[in-house]
N, C-alpha and C. Protein backbone atom coordinates (compact mmCIF):
# COMPACT_ATOMS: atom_id res chain seq x y z
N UNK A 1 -139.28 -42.73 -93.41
CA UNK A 1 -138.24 -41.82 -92.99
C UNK A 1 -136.93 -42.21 -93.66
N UNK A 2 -136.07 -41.56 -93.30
CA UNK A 2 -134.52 -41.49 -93.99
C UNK A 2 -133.70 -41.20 -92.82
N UNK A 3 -132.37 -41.78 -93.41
CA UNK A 3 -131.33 -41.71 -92.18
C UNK A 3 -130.88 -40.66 -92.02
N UNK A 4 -130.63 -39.74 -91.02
CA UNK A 4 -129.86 -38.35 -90.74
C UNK A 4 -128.66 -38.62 -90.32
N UNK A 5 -127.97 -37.85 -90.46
CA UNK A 5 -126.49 -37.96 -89.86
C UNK A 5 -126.46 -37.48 -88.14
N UNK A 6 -126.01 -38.29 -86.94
CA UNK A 6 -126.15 -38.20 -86.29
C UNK A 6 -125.64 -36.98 -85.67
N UNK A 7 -124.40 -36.49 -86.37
CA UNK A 7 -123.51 -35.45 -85.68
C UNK A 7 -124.23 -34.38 -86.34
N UNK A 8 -124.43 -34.81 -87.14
CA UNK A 8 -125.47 -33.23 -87.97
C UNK A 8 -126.52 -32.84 -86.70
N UNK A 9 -127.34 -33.94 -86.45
CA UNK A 9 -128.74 -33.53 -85.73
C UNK A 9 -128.17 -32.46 -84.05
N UNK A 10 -127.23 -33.24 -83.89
CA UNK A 10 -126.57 -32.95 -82.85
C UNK A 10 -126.23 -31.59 -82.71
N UNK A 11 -125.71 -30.80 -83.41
CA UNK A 11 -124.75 -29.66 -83.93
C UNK A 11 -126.34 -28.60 -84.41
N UNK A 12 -127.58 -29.52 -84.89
CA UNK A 12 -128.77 -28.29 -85.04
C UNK A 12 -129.50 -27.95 -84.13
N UNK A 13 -129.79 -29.20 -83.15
CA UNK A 13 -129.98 -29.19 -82.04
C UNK A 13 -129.32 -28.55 -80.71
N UNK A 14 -127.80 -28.52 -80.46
CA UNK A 14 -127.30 -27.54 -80.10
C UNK A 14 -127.29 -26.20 -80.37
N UNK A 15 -127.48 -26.01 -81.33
CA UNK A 15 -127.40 -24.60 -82.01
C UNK A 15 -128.85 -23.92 -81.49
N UNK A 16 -129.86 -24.86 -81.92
CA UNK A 16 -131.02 -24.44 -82.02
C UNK A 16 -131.33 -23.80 -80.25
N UNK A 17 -131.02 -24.69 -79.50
CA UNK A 17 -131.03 -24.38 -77.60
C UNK A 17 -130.38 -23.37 -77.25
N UNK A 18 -129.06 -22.99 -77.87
CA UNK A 18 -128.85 -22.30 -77.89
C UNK A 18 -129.01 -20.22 -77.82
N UNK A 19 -129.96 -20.88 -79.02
CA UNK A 19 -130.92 -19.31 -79.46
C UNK A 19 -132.16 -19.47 -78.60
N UNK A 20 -132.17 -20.55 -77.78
CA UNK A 20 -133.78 -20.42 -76.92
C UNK A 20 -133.39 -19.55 -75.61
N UNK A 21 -132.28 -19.46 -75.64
CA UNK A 21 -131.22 -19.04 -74.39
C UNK A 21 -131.76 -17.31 -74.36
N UNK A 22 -132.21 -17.12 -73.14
CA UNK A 22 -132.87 -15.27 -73.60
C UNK A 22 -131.03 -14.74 -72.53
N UNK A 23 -131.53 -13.29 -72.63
CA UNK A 23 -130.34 -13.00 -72.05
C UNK A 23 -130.16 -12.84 -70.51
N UNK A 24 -130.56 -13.42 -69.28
CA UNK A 24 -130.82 -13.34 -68.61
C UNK A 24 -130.15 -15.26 -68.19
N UNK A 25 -130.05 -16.18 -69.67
CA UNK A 25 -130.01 -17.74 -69.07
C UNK A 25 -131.26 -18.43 -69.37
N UNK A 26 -132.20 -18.05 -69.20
CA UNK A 26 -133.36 -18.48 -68.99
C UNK A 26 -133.98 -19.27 -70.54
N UNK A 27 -134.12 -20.62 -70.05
CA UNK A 27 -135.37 -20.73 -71.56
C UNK A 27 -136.11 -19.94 -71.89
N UNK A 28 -136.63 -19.46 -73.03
CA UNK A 28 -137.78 -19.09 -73.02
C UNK A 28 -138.30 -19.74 -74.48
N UNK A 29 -139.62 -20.08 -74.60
CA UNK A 29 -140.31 -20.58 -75.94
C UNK A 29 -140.82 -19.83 -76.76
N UNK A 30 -140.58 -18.72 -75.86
CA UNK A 30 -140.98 -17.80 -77.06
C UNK A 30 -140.02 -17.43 -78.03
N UNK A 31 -139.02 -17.61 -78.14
CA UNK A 31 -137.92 -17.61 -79.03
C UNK A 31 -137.57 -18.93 -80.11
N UNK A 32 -138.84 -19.29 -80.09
CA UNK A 32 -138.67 -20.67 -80.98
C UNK A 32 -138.71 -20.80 -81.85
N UNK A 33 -139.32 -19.65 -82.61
CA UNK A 33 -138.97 -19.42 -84.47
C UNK A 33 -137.89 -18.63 -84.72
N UNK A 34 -137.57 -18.06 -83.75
CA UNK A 34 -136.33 -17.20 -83.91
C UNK A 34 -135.30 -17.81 -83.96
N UNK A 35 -134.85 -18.58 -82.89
CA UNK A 35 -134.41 -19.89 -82.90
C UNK A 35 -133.83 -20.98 -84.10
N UNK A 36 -135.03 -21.24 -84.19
CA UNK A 36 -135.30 -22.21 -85.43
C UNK A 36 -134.73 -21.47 -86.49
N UNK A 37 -135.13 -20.45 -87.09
CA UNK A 37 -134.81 -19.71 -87.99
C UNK A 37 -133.34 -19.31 -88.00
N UNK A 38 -132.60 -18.99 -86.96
CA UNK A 38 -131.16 -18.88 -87.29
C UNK A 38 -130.24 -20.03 -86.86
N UNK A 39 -131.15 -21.22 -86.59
CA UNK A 39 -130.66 -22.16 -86.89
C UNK A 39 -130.55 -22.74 -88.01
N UNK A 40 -130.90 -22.59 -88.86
CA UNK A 40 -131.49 -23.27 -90.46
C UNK A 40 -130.45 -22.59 -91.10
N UNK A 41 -130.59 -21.15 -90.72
CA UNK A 41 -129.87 -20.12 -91.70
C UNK A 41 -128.09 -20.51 -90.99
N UNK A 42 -127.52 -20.96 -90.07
CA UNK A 42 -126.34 -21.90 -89.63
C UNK A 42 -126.03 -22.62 -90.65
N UNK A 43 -126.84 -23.71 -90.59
CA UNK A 43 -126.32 -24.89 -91.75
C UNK A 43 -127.14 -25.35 -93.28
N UNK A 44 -126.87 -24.15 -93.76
CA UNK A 44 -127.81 -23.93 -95.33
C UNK A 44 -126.82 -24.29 -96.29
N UNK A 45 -125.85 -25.02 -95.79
CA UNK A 45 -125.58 -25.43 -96.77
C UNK A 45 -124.92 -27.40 -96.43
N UNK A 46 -126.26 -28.20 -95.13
CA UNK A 46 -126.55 -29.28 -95.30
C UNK A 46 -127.05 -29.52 -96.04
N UNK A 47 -127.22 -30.62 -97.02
CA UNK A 47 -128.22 -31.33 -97.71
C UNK A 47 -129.74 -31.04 -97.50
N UNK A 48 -130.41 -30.88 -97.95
CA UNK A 48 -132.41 -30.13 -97.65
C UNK A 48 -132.40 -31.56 -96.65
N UNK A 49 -132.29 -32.90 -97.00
CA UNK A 49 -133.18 -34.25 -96.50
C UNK A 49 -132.05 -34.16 -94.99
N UNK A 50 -131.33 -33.66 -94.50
CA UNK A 50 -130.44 -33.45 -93.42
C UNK A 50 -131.28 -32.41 -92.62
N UNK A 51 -132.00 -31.54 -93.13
CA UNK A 51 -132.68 -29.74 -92.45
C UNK A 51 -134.35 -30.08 -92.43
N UNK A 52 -134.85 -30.86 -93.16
CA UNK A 52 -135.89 -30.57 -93.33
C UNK A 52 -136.75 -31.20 -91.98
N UNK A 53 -136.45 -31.94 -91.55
CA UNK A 53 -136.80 -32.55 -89.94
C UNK A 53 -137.26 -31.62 -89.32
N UNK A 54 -136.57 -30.63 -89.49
CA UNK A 54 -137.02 -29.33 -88.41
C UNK A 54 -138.17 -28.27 -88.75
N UNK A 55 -139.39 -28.24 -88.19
CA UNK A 55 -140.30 -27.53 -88.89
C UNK A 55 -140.74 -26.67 -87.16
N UNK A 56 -141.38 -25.66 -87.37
CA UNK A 56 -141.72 -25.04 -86.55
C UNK A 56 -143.50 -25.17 -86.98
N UNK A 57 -143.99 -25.48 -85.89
CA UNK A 57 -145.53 -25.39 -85.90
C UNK A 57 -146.42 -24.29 -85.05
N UNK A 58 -147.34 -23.15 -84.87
CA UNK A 58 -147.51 -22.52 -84.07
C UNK A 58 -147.37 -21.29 -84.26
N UNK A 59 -147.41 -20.31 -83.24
CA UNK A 59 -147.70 -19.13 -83.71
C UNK A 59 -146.17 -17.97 -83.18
């Protein structure tokens, strides 16, 4: 592995919970590529070895 920047992970990870947020408040997982996906598209212009941690597996 490689070192990430801590405030980075922080800031994708917020972001990312964020979009799990349906409109009602509620988690939902089903919003987890959606999610993921406009999370990535947020900070595209971190370093790839800063983004690439984040992979979505599943359907």
């Amino acid at each position: 592995m490689w070192v990430v920047d801590d405030g980075e992970t922080n800031k994708i990870t917020s972001t990312f919970y964020k979009h799990m947020v349906d409109e009602s408040g509620c988690l939902d997982h089903t919003r987890a590529a959606f999610a993921l996906n406009k999370t990535m598209r947020s900070v595209k212009d971190l370093p790839l070895d800063q983004r690439i941690l984040y992979i979505h597996l599943g359907a």
